[in-house]
PDB file of N, CA and C in Angstrom:
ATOM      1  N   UNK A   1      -0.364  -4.075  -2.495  1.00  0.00           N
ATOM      2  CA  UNK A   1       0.022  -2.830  -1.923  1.00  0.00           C
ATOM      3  C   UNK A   1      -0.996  -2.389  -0.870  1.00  0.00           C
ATOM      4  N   UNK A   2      -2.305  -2.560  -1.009  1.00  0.00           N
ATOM      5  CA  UNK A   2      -3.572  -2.263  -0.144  1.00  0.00           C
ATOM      6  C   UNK A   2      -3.277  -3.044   0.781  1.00  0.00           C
ATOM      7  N   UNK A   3      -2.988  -4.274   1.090  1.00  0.00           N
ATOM      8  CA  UNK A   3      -2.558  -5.522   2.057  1.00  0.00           C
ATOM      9  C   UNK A   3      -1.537  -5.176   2.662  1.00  0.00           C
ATOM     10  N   UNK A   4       0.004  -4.298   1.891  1.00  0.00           N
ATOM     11  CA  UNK A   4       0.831  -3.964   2.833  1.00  0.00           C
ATOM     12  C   UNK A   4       0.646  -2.864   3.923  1.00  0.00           C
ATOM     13  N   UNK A   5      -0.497  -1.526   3.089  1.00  0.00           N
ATOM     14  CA  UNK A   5      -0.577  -0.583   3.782  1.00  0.00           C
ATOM     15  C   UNK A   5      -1.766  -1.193   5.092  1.00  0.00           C
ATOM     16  N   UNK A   6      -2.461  -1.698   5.165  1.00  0.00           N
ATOM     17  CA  UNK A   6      -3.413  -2.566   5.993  1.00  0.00           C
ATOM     18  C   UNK A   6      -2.229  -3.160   7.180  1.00  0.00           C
ATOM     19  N   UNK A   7      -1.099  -3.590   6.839  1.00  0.00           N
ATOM     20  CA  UNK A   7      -0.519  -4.637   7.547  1.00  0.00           C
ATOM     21  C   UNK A   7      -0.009  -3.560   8.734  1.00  0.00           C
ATOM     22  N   UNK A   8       0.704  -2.399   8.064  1.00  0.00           N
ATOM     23  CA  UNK A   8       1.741  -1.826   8.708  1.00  0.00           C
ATOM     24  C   UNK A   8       0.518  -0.722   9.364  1.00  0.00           C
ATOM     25  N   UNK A   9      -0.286  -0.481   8.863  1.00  0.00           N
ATOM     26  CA  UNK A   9      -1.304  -0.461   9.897  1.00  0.00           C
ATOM     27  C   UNK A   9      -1.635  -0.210  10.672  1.00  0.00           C
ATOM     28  N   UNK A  10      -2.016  -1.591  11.100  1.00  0.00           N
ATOM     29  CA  UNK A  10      -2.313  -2.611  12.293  1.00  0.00           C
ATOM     30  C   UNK A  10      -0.907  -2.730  13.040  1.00  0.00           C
ATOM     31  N   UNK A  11       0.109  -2.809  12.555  1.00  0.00           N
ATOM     32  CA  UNK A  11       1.507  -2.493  13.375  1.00  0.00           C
ATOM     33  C   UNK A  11       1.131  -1.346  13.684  1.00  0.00           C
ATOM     34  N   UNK A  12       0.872  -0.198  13.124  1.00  0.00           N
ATOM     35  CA  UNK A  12       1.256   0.585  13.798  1.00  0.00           C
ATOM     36  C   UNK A  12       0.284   1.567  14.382  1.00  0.00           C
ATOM     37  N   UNK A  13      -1.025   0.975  14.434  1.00  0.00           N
ATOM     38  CA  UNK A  13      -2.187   1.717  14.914  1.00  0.00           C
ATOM     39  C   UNK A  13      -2.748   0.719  15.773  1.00  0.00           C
ATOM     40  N   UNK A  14      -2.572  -0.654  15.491  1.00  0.00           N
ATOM     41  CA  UNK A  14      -3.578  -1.522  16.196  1.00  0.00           C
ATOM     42  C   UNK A  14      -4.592  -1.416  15.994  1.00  0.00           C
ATOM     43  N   UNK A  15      -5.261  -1.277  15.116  1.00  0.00           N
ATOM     44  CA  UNK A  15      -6.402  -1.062  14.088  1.00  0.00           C
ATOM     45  C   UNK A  15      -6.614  -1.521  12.599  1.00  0.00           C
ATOM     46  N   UNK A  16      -7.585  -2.504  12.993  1.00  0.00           N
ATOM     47  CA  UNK A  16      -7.490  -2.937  11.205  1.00  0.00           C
ATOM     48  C   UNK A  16      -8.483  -2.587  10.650  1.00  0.00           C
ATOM     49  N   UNK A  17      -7.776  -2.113   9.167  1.00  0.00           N
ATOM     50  CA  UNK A  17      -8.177  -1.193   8.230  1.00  0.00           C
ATOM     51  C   UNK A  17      -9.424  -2.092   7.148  1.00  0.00           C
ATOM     52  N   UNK A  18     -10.249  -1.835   6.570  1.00  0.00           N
ATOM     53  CA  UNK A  18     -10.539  -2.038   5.505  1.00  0.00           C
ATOM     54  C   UNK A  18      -9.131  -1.787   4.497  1.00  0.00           C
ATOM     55  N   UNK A  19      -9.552  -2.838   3.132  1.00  0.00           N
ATOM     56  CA  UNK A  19      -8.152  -1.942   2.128  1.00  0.00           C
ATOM     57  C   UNK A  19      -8.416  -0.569   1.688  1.00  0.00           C
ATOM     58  N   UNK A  20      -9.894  -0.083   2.015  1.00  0.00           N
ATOM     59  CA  UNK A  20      -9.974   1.306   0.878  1.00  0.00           C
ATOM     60  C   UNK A  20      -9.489   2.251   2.543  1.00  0.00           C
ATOM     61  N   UNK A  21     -10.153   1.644   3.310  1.00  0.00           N
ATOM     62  CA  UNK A  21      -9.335   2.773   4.458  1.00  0.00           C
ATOM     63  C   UNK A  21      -7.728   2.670   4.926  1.00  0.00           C
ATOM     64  N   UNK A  22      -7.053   1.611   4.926  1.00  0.00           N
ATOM     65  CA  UNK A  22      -5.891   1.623   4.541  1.00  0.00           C
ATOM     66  C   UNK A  22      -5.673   2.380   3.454  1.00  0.00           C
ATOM     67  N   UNK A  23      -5.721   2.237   2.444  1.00  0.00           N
ATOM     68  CA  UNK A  23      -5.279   3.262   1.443  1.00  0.00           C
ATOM     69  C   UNK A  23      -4.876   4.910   2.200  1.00  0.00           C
ATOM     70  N   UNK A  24      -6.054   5.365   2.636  1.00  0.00           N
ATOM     71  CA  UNK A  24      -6.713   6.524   2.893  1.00  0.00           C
ATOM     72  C   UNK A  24      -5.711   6.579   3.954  1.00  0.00           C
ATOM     73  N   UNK A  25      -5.418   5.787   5.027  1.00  0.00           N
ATOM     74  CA  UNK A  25      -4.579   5.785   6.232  1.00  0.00           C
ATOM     75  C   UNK A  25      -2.719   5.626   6.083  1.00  0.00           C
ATOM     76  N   UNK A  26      -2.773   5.312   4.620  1.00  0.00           N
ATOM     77  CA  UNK A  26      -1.458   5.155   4.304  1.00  0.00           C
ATOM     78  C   UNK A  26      -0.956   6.827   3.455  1.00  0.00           C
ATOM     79  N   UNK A  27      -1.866   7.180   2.932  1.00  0.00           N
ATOM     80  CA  UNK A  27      -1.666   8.268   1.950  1.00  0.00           C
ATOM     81  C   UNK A  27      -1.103   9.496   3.144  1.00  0.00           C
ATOM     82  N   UNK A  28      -1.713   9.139   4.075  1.00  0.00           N
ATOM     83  CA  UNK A  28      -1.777  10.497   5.381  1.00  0.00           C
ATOM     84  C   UNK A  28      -0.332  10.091   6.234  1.00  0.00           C
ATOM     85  N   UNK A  29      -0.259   8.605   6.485  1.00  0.00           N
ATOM     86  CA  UNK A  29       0.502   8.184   7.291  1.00  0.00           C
ATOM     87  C   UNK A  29       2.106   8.098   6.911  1.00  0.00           C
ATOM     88  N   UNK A  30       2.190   7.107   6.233  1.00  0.00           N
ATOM     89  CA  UNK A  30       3.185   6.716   5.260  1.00  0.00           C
ATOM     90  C   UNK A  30       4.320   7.390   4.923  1.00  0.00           C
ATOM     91  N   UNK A  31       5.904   8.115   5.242  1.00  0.00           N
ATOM     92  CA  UNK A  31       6.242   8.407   4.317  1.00  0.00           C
ATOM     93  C   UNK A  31       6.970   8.319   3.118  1.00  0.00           C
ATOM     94  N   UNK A  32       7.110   6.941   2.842  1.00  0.00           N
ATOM     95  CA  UNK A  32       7.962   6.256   1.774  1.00  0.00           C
ATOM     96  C   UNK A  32       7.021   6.329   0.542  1.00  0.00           C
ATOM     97  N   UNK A  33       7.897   6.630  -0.717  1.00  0.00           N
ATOM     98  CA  UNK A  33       7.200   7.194  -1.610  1.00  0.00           C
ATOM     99  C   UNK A  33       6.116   6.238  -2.398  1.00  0.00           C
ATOM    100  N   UNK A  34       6.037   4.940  -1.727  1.00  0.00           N
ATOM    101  CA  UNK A  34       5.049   4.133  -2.668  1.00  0.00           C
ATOM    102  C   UNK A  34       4.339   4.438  -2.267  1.00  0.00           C
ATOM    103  N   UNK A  35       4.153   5.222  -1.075  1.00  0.00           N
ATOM    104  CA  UNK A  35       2.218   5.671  -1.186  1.00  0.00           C
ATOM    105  C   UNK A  35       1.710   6.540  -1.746  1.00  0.00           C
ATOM    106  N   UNK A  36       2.368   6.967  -2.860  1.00  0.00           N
ATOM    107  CA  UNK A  36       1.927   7.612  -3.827  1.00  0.00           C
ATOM    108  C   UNK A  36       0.859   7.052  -4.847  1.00  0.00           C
ATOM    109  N   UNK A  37       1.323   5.722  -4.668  1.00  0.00           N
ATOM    110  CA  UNK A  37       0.429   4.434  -5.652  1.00  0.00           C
ATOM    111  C   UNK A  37      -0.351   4.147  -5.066  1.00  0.00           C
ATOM    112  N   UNK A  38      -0.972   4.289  -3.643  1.00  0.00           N
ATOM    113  CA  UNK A  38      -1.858   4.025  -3.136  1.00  0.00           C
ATOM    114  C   UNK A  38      -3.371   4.274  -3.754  1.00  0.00           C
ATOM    115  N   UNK A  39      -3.940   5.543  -4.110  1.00  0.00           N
ATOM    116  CA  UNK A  39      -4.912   5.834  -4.798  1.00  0.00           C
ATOM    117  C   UNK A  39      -5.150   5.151  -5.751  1.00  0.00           C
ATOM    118  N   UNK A  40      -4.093   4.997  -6.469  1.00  0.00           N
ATOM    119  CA  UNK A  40      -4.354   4.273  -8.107  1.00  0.00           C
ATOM    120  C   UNK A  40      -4.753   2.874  -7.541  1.00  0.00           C
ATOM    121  N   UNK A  41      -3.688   2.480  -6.849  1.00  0.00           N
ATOM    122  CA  UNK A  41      -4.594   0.742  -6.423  1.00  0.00           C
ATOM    123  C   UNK A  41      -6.440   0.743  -5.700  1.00  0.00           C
ATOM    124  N   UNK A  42      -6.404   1.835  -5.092  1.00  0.00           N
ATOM    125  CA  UNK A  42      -7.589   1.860  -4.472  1.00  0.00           C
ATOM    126  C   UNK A  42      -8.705   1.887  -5.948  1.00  0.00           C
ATOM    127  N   UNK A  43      -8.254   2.581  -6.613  1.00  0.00           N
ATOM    128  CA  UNK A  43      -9.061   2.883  -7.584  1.00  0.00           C
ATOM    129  C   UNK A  43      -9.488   1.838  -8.330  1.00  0.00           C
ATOM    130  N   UNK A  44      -8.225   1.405  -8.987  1.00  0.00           N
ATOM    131  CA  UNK A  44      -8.373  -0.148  -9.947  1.00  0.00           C
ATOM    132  C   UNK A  44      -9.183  -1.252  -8.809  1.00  0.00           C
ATOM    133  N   UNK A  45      -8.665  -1.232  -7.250  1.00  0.00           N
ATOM    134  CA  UNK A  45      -9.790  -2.285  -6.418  1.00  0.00           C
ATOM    135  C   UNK A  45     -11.373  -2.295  -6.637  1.00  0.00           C
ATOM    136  N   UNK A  46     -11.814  -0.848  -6.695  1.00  0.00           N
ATOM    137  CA  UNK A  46     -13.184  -0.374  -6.826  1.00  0.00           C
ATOM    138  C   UNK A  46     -13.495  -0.273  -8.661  1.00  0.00           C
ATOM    139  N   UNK A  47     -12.674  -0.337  -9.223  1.00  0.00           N
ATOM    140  CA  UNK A  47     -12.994   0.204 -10.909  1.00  0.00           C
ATOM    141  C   UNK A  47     -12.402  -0.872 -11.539  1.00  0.00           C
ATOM    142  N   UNK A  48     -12.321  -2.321 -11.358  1.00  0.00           N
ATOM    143  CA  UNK A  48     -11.087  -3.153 -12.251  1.00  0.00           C
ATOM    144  C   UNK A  48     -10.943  -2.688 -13.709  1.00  0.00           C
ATOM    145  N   UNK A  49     -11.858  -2.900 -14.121  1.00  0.00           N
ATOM    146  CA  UNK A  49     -11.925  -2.562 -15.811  1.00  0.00           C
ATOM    147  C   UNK A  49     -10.942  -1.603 -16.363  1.00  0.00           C
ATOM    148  N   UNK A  50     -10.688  -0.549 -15.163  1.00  0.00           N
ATOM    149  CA  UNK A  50     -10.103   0.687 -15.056  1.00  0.00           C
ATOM    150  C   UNK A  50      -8.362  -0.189 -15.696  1.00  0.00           C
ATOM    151  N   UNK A  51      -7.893  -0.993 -15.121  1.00  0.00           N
ATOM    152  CA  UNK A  51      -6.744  -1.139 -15.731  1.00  0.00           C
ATOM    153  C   UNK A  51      -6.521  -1.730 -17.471  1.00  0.00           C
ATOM    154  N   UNK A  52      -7.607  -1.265 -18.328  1.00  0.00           N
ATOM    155  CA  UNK A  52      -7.136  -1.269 -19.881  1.00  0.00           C
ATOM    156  C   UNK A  52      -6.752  -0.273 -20.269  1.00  0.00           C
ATOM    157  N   UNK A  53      -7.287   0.556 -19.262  1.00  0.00           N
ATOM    158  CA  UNK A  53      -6.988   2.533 -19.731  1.00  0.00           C
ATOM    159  C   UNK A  53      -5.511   2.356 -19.554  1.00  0.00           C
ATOM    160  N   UNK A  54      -5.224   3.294 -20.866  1.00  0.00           N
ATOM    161  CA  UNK A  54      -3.855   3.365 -21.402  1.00  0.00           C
ATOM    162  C   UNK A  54      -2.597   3.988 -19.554  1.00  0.00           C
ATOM    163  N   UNK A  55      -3.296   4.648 -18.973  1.00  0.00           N
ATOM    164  CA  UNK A  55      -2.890   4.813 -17.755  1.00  0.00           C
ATOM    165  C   UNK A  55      -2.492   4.223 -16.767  1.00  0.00           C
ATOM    166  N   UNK A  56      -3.351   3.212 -16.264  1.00  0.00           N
ATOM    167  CA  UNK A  56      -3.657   2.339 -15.333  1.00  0.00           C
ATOM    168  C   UNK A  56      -2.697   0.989 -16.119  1.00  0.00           C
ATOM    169  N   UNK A  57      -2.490   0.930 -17.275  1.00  0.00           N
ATOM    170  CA  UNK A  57      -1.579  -0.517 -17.630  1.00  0.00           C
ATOM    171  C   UNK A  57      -0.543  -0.034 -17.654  1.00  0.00           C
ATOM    172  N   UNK A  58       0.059   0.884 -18.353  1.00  0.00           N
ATOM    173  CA  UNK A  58       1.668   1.517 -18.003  1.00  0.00           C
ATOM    174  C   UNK A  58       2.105   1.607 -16.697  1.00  0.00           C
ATOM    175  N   UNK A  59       1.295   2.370 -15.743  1.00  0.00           N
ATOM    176  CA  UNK A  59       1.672   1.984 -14.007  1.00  0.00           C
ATOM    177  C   UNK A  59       1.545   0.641 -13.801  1.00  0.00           C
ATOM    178  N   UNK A  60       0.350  -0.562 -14.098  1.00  0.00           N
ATOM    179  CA  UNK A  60       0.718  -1.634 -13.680  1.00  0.00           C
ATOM    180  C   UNK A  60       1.966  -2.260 -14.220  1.00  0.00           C
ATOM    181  N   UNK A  61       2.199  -1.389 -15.492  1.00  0.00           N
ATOM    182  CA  UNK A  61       3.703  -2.603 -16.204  1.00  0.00           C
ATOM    183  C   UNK A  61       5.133  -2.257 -15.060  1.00  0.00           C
ATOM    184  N   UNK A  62       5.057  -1.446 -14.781  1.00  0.00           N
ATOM    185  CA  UNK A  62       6.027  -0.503 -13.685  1.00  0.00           C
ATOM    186  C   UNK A  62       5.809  -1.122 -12.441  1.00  0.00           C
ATOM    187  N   UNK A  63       4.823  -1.740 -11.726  1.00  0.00           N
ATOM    188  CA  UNK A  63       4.554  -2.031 -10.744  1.00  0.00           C
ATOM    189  C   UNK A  63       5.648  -2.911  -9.915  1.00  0.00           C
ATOM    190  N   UNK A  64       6.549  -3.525 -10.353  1.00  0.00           N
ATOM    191  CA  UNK A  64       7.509  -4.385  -9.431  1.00  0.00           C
ATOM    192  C   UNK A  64       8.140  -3.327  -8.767  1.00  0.00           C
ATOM    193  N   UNK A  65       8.733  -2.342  -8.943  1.00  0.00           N
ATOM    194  CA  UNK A  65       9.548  -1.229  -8.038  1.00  0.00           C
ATOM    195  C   UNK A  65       8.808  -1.398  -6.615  1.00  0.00           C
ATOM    196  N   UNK A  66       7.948  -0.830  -7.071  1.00  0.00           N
ATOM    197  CA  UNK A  66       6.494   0.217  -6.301  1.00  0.00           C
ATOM    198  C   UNK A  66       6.212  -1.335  -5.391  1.00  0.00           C
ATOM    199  N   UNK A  67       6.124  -2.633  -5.452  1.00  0.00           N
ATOM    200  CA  UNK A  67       5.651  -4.085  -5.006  1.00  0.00           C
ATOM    201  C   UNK A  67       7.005  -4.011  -3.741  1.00  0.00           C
ATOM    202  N   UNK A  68       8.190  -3.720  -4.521  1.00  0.00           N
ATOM    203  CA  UNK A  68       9.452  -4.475  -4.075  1.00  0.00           C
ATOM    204  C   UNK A  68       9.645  -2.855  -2.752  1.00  0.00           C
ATOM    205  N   UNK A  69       9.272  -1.918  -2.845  1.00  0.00           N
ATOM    206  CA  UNK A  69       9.997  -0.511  -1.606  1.00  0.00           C
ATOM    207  C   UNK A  69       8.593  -0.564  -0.380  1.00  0.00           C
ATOM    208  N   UNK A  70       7.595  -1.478  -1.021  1.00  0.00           N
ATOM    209  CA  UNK A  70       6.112  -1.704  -0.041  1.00  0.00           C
ATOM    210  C   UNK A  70       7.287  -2.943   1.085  1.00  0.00           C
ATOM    211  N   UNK A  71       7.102  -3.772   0.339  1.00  0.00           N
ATOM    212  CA  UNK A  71       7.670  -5.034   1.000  1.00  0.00           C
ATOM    213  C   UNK A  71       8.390  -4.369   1.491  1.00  0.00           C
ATOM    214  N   UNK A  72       9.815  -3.872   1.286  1.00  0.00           N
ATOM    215  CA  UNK A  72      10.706  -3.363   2.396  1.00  0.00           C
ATOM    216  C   UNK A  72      10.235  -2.457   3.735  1.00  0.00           C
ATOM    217  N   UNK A  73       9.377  -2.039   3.280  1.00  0.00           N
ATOM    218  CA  UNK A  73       8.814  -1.316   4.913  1.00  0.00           C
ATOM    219  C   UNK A  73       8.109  -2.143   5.516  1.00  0.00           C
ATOM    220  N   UNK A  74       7.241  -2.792   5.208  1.00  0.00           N
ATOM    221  CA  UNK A  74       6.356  -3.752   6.054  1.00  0.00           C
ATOM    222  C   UNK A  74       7.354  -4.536   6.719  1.00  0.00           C
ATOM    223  N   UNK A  75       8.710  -5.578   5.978  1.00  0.00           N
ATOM    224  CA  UNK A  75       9.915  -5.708   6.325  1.00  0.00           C
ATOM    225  C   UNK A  75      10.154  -5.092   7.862  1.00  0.00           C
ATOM    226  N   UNK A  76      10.648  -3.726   7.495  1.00  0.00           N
ATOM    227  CA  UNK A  76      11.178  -2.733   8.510  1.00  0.00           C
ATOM    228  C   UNK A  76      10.138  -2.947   9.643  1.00  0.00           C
ATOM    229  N   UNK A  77       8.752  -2.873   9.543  1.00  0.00           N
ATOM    230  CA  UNK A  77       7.746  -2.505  10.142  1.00  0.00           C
ATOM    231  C   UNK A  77       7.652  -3.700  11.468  1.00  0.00           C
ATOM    232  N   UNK A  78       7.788  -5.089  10.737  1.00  0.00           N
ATOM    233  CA  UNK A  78       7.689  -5.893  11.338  1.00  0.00           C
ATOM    234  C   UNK A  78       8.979  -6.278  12.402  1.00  0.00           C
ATOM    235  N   UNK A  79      10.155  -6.376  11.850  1.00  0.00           N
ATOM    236  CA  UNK A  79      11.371  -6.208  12.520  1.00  0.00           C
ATOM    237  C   UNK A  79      11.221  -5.079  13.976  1.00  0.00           C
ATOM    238  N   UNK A  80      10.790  -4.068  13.443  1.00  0.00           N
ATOM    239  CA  UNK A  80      10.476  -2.664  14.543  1.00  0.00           C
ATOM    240  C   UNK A  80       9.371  -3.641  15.978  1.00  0.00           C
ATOM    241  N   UNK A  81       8.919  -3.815  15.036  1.00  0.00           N
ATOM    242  CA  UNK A  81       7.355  -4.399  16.124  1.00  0.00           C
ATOM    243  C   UNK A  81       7.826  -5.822  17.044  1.00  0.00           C
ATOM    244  N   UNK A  82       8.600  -6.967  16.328  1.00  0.00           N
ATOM    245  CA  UNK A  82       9.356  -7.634  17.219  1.00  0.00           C
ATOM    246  C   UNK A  82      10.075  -7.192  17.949  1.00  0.00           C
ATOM    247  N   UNK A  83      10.901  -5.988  18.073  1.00  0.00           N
ATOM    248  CA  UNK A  83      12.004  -5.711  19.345  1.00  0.00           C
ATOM    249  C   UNK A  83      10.871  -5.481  20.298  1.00  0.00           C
ATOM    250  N   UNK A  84      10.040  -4.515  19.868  1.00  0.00           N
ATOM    251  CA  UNK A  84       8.792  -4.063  21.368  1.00  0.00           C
ATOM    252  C   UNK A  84       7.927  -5.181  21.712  1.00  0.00           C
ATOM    253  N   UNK A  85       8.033  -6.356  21.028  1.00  0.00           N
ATOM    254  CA  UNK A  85       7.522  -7.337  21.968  1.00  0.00           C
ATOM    255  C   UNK A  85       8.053  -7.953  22.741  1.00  0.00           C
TER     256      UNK A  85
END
């Protein structure tokens, strides 16, 4: 998810992100609702351990939705960015 928000990005800033500043650039940018999950991934990137907490494993068990509406915009993102080339 840090890799998609990084990707679309760089589509769409021409600027590449670190993943924790992607995060940060997706939370502001973004408005499709998986960047809501953005923080939590940033978090578990910097805290791994963090995903035994009873919190952090229930969102990861959930995580294919949240994987599968990322992909579709980067999708979109990229499609968008080929016509303007």
């Amino acid at each position: 998810m840090l890799l998609t928000a990084k990707f679309i990005g760089w589509l769409s800033e021409g600027v590449i992100f670190s993943k924790s500043q992607a995060a940060e650039w997706g939370l502001m940018k973004l408005k499709s609702n998986w960047k809501e999950h953005l923080q939590n991934a940033k978090e578990l990137r910097k805290n791994p351990v963090k995903a035994k907490l009873p919190e952090y494993s229930e969102w990861i068990n959930n995580f294919d939705s949240i994987i599968i509406e990322a992909s579709n915009d980067l999708y979109m993102q990229l499609n968008e960015s080929e016509s303007i080339l």
